[in-house]
PDB file of N, CA and C in Angstrom:
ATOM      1  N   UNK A   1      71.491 130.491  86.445  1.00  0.00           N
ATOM      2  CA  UNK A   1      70.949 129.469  87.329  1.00  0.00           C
ATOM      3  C   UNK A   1      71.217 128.070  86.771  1.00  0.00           C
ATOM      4  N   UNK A   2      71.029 127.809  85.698  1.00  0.00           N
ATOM      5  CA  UNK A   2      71.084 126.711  85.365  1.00  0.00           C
ATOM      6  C   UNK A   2      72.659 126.144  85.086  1.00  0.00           C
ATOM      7  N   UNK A   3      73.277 127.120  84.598  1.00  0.00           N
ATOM      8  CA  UNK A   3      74.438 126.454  84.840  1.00  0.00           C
ATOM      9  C   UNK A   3      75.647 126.528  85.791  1.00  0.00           C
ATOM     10  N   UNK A   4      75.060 127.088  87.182  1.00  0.00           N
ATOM     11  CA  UNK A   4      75.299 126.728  87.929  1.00  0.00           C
ATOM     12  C   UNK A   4      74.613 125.368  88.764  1.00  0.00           C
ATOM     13  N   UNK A   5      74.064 125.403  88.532  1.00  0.00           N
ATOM     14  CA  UNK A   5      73.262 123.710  88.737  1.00  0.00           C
ATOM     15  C   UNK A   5      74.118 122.443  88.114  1.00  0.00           C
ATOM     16  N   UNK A   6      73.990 122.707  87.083  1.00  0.00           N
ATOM     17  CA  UNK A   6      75.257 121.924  85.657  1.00  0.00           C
ATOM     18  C   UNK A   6      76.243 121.606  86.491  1.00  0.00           C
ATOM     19  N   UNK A   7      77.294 122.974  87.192  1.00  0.00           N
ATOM     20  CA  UNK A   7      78.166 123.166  87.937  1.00  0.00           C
ATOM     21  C   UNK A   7      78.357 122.092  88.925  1.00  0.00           C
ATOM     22  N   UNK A   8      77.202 122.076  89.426  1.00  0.00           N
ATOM     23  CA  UNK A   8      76.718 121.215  91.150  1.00  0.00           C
ATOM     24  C   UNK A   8      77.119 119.506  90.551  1.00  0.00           C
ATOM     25  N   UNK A   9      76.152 119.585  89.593  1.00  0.00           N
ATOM     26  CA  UNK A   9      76.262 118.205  88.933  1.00  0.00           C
ATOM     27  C   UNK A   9      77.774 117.887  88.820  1.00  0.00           C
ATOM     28  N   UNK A  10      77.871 118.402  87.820  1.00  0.00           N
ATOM     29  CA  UNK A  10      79.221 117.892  87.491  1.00  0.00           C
ATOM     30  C   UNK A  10      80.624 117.912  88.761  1.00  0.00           C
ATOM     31  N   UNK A  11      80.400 118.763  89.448  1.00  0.00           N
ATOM     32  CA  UNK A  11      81.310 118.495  91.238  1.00  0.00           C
ATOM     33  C   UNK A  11      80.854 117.112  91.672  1.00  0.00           C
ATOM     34  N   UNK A  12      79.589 117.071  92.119  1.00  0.00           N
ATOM     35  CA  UNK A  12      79.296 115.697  92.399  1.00  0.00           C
ATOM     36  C   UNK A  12      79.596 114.514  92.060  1.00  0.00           C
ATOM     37  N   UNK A  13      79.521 114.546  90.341  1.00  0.00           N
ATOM     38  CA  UNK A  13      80.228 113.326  89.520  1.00  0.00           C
ATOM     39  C   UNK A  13      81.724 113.599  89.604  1.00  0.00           C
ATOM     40  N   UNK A  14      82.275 114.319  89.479  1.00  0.00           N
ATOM     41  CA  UNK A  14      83.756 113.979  90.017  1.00  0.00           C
ATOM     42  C   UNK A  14      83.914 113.370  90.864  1.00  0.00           C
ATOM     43  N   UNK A  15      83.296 114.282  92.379  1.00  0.00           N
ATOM     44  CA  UNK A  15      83.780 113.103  93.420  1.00  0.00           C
ATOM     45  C   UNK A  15      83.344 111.502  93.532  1.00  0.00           C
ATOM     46  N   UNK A  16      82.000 111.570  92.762  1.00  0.00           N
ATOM     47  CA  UNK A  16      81.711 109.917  92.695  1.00  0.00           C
ATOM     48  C   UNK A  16      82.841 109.584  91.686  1.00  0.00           C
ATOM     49  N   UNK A  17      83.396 109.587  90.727  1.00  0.00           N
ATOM     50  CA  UNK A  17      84.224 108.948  90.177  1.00  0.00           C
ATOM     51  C   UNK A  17      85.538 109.049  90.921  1.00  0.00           C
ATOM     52  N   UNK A  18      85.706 110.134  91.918  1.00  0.00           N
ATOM     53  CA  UNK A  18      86.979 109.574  92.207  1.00  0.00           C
ATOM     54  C   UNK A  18      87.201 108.391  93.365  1.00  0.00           C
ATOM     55  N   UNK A  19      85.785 108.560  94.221  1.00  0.00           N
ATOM     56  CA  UNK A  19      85.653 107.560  94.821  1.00  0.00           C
ATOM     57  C   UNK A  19      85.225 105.949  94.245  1.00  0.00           C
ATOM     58  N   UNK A  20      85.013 105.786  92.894  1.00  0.00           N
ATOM     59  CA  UNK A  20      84.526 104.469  92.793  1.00  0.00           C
ATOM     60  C   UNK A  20      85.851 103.472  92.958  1.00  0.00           C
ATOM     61  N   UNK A  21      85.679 102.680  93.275  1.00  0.00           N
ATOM     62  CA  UNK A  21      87.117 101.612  93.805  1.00  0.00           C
ATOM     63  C   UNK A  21      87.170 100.222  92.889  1.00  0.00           C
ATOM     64  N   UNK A  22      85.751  99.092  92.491  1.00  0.00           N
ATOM     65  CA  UNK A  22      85.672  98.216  91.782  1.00  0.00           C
ATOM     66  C   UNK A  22      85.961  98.834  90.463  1.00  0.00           C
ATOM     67  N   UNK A  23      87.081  98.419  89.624  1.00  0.00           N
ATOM     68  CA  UNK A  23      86.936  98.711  88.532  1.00  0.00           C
ATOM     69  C   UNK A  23      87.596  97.288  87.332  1.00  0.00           C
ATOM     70  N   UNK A  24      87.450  97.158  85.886  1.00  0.00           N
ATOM     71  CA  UNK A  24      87.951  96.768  85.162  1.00  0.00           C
ATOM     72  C   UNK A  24      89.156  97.605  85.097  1.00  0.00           C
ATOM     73  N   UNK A  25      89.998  97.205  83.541  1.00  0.00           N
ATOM     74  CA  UNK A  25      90.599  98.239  83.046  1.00  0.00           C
ATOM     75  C   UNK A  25      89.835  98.913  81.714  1.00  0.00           C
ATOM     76  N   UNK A  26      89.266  98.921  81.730  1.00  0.00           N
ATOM     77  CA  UNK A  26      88.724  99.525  80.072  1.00  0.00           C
ATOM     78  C   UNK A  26      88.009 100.375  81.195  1.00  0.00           C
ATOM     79  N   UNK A  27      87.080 100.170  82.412  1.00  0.00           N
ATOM     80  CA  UNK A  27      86.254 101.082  82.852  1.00  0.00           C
ATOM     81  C   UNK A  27      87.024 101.692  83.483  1.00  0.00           C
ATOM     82  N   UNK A  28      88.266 101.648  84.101  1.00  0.00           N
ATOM     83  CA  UNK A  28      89.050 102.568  84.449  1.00  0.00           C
ATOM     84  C   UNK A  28      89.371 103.635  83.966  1.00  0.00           C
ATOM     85  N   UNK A  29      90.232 103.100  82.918  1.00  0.00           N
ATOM     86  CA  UNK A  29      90.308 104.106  81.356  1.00  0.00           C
ATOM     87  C   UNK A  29      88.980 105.535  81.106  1.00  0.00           C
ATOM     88  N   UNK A  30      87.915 104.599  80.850  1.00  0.00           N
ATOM     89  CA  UNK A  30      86.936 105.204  80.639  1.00  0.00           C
ATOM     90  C   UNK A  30      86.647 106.432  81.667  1.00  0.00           C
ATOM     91  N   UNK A  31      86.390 105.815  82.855  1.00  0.00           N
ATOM     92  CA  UNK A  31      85.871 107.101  83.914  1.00  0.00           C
ATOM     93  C   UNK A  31      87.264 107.865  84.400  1.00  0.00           C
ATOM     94  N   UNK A  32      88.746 107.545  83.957  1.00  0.00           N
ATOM     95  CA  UNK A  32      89.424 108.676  84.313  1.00  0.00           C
ATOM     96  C   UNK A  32      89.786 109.342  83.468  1.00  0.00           C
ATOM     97  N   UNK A  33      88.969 109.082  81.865  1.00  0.00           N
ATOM     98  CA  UNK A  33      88.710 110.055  81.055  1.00  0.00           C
ATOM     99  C   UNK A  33      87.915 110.890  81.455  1.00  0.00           C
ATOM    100  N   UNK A  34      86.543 110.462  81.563  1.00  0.00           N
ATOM    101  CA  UNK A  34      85.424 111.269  82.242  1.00  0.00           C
ATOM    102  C   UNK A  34      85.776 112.172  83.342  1.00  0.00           C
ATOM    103  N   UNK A  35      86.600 111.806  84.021  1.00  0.00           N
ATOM    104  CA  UNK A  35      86.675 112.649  84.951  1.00  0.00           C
ATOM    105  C   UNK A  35      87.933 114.037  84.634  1.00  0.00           C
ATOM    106  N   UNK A  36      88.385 113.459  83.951  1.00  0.00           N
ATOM    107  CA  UNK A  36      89.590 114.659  83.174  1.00  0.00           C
ATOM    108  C   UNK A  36      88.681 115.315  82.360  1.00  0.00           C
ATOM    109  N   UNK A  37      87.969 115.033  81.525  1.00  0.00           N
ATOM    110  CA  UNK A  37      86.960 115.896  81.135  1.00  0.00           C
ATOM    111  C   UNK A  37      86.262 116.820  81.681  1.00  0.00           C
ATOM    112  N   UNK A  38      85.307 116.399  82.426  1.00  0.00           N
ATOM    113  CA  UNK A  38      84.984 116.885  83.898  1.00  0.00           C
ATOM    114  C   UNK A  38      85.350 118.246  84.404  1.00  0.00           C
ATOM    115  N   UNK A  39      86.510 118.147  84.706  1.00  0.00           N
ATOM    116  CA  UNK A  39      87.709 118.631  85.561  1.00  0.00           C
ATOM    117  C   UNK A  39      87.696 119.679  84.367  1.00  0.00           C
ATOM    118  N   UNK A  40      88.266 119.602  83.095  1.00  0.00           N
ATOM    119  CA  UNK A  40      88.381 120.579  82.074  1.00  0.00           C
ATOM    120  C   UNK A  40      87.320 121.779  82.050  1.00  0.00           C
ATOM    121  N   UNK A  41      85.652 121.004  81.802  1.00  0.00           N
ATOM    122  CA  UNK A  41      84.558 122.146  82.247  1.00  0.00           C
ATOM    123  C   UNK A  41      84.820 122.750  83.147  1.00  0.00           C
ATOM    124  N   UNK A  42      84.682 122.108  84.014  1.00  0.00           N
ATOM    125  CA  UNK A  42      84.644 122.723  86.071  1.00  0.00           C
ATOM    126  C   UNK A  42      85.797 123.644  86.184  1.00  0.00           C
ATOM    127  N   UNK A  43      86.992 123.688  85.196  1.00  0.00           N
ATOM    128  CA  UNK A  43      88.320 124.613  85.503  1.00  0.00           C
ATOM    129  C   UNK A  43      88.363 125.286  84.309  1.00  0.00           C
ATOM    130  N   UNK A  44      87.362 125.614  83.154  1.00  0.00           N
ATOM    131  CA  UNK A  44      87.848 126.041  81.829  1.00  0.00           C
ATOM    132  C   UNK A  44      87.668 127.483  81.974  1.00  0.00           C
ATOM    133  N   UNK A  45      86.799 128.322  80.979  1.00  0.00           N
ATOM    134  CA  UNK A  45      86.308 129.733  80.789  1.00  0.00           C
ATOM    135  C   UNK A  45      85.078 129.793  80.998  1.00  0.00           C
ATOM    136  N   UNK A  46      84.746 130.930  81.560  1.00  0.00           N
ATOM    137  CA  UNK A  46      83.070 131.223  81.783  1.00  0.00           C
ATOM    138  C   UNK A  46      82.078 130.392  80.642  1.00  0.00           C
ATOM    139  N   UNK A  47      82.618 130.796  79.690  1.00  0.00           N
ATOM    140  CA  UNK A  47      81.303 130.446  78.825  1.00  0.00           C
ATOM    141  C   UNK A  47      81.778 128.900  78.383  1.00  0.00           C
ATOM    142  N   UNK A  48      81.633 127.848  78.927  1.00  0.00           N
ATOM    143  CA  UNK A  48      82.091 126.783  78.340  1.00  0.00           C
ATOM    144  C   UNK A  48      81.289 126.181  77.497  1.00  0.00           C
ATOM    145  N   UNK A  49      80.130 126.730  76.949  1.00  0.00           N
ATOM    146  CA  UNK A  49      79.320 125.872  75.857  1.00  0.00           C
ATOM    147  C   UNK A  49      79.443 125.043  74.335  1.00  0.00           C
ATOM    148  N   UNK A  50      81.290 125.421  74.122  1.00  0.00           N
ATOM    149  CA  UNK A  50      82.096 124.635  73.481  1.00  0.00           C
ATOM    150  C   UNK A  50      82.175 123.178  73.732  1.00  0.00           C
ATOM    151  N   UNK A  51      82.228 122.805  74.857  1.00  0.00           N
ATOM    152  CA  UNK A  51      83.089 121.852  76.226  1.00  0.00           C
ATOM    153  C   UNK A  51      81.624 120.957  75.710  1.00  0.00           C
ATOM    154  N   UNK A  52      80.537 121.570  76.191  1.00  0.00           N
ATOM    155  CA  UNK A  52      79.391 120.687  77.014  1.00  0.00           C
ATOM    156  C   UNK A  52      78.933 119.925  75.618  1.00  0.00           C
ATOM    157  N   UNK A  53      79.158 119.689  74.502  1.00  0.00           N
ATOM    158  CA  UNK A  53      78.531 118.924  73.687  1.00  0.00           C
ATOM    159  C   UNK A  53      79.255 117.782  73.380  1.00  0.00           C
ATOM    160  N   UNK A  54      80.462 118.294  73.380  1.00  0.00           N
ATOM    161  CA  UNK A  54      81.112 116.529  73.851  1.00  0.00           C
ATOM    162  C   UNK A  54      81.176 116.023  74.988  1.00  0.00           C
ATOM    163  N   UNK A  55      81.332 116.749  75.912  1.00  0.00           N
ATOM    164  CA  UNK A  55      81.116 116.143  77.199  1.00  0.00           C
ATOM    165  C   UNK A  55      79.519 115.140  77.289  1.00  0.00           C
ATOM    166  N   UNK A  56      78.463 115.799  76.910  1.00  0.00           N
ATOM    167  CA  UNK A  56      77.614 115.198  77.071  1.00  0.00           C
ATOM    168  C   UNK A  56      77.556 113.900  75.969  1.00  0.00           C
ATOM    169  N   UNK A  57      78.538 113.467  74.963  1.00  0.00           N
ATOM    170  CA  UNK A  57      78.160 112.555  74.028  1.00  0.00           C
ATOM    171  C   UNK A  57      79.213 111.456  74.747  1.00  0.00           C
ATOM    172  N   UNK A  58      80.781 112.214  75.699  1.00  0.00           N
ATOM    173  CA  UNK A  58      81.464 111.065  76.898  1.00  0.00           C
ATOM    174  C   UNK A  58      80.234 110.775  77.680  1.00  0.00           C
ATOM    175  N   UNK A  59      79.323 111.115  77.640  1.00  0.00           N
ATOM    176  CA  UNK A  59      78.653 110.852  79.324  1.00  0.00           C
ATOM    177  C   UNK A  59      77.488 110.173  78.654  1.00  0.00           C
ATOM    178  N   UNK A  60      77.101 109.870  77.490  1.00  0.00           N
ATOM    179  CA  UNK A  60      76.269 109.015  77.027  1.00  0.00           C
ATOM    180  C   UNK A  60      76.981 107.523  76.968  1.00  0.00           C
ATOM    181  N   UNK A  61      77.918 107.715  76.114  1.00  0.00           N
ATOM    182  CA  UNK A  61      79.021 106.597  76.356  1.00  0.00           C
ATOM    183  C   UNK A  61      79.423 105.661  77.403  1.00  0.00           C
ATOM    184  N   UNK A  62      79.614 106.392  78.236  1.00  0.00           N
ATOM    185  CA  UNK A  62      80.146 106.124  79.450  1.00  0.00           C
ATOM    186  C   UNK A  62      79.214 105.415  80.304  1.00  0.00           C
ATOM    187  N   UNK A  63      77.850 106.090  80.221  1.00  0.00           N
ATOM    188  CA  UNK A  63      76.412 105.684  80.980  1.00  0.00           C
ATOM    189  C   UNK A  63      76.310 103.999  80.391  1.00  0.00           C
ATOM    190  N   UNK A  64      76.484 103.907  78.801  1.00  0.00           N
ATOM    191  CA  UNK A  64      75.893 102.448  78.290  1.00  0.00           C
ATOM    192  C   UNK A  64      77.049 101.503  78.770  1.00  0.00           C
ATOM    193  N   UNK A  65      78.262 101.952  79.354  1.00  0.00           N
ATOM    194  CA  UNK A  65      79.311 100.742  79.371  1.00  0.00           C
ATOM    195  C   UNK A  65      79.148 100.404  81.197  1.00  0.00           C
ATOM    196  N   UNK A  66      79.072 101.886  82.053  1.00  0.00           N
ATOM    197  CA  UNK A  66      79.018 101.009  82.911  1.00  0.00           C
ATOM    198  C   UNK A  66      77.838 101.011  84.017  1.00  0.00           C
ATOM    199  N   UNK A  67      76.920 101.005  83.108  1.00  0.00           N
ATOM    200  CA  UNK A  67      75.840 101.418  84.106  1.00  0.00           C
ATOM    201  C   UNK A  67      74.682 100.591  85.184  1.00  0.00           C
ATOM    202  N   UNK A  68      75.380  98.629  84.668  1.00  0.00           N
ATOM    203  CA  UNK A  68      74.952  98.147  85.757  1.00  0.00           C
ATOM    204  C   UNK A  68      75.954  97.720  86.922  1.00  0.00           C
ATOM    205  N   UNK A  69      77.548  98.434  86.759  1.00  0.00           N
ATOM    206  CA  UNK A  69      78.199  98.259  87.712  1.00  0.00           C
ATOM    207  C   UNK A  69      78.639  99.668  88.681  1.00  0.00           C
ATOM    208  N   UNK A  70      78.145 100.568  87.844  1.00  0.00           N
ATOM    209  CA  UNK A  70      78.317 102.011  89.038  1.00  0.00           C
ATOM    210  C   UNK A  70      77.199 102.720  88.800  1.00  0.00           C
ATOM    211  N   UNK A  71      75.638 101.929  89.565  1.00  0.00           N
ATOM    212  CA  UNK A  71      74.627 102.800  89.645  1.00  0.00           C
ATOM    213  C   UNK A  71      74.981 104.639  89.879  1.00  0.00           C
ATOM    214  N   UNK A  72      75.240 104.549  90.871  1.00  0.00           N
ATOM    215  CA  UNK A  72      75.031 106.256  91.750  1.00  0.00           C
ATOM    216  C   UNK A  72      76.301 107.349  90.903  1.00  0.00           C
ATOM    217  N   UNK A  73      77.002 106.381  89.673  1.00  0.00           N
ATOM    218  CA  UNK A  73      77.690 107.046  88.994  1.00  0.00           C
ATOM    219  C   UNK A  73      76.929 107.306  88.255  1.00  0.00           C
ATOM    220  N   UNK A  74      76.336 106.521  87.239  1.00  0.00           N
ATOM    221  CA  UNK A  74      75.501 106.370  86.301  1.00  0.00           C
ATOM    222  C   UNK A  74      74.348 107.469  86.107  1.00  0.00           C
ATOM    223  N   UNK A  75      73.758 107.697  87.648  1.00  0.00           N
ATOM    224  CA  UNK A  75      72.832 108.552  88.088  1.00  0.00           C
ATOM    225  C   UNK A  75      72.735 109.675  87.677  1.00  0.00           C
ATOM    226  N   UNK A  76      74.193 110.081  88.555  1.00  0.00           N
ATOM    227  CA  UNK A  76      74.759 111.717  87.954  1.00  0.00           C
ATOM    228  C   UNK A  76      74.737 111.703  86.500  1.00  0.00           C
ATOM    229  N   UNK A  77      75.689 111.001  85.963  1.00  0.00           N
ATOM    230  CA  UNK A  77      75.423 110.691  84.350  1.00  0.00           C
ATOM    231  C   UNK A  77      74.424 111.526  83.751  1.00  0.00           C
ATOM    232  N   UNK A  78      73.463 111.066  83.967  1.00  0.00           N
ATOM    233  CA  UNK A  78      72.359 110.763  83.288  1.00  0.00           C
ATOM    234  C   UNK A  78      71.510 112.233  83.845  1.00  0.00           C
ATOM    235  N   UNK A  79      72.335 112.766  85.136  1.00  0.00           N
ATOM    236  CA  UNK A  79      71.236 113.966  85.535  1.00  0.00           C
ATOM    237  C   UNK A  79      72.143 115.192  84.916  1.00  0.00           C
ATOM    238  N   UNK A  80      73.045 115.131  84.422  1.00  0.00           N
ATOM    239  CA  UNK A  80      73.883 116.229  83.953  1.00  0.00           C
ATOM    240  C   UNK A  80      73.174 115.975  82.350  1.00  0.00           C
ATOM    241  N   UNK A  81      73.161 114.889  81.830  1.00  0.00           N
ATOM    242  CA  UNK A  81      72.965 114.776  80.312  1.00  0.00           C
ATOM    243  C   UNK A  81      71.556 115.448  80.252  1.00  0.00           C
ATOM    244  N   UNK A  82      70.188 114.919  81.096  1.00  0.00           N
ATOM    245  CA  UNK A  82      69.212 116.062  81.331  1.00  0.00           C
ATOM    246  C   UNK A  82      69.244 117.476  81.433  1.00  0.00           C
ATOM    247  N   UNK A  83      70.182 118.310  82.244  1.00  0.00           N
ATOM    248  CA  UNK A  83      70.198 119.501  82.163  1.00  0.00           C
ATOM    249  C   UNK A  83      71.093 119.726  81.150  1.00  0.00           C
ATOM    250  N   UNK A  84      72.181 119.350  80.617  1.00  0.00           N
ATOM    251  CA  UNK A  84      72.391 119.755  79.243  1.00  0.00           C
ATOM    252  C   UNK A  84      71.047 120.336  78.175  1.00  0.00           C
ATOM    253  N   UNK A  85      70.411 118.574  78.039  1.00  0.00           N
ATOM    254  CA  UNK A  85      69.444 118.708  77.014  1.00  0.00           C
ATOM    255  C   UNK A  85      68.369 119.897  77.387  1.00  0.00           C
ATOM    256  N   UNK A  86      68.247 120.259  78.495  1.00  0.00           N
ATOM    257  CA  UNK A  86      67.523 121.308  79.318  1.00  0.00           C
ATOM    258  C   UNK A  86      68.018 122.759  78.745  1.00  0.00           C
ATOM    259  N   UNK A  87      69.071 122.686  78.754  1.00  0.00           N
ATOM    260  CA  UNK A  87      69.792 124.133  78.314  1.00  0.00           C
ATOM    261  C   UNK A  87      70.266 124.068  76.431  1.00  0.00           C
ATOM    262  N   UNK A  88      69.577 123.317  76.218  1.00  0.00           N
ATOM    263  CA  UNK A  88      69.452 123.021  74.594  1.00  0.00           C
ATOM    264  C   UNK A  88      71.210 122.492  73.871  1.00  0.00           C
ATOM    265  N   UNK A  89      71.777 121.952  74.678  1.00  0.00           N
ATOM    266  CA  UNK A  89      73.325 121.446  74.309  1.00  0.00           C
ATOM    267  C   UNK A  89      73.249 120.106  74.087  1.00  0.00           C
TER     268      UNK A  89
END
């Protein structure tokens, strides 16, 4: 259950990152890392609990650089890094 939830999350933040359009270049950089990351969980091996501890330390990162210019990115962010810490990762 739960990490199919994780799952949900992290679909969602893809498509918000692929839709965000205002960008710098450093935040560019940044979230089409994130999102190649992303993409790596969401397409890897069943048990990806390798994946999710760096992923969640990109998505801390990522939250402090751009998080007063892509709220509803930020959001997800921050609700995937919860169910991580939820599932003890």
């Amino acid at each position: 259950m739960d990490k199919e939830k994780l799952r949900e999350q992290l679909q969602a933040l893809h498509t918000e990152l692929q839709q965000v359009e205002t960008l710098d270049d450093n935040e560019r950089e940044m979230l089409q890392g994130l999102a190649r990351d992303v993409q790596e969980v969401l397409h890897g091996e069943a048990d990806r609990n390798q994946h999710y501890g760096p992923l969640s330390d990109r998505l801390r990162e990522t939250v402090a650089q751009v998080e007063a210019s892509h709220p509803r990115a930020t959001m997800l962010m921050r609700q995937i890094i919860d169910q991580l810490a939820y599932m003890g990762i």
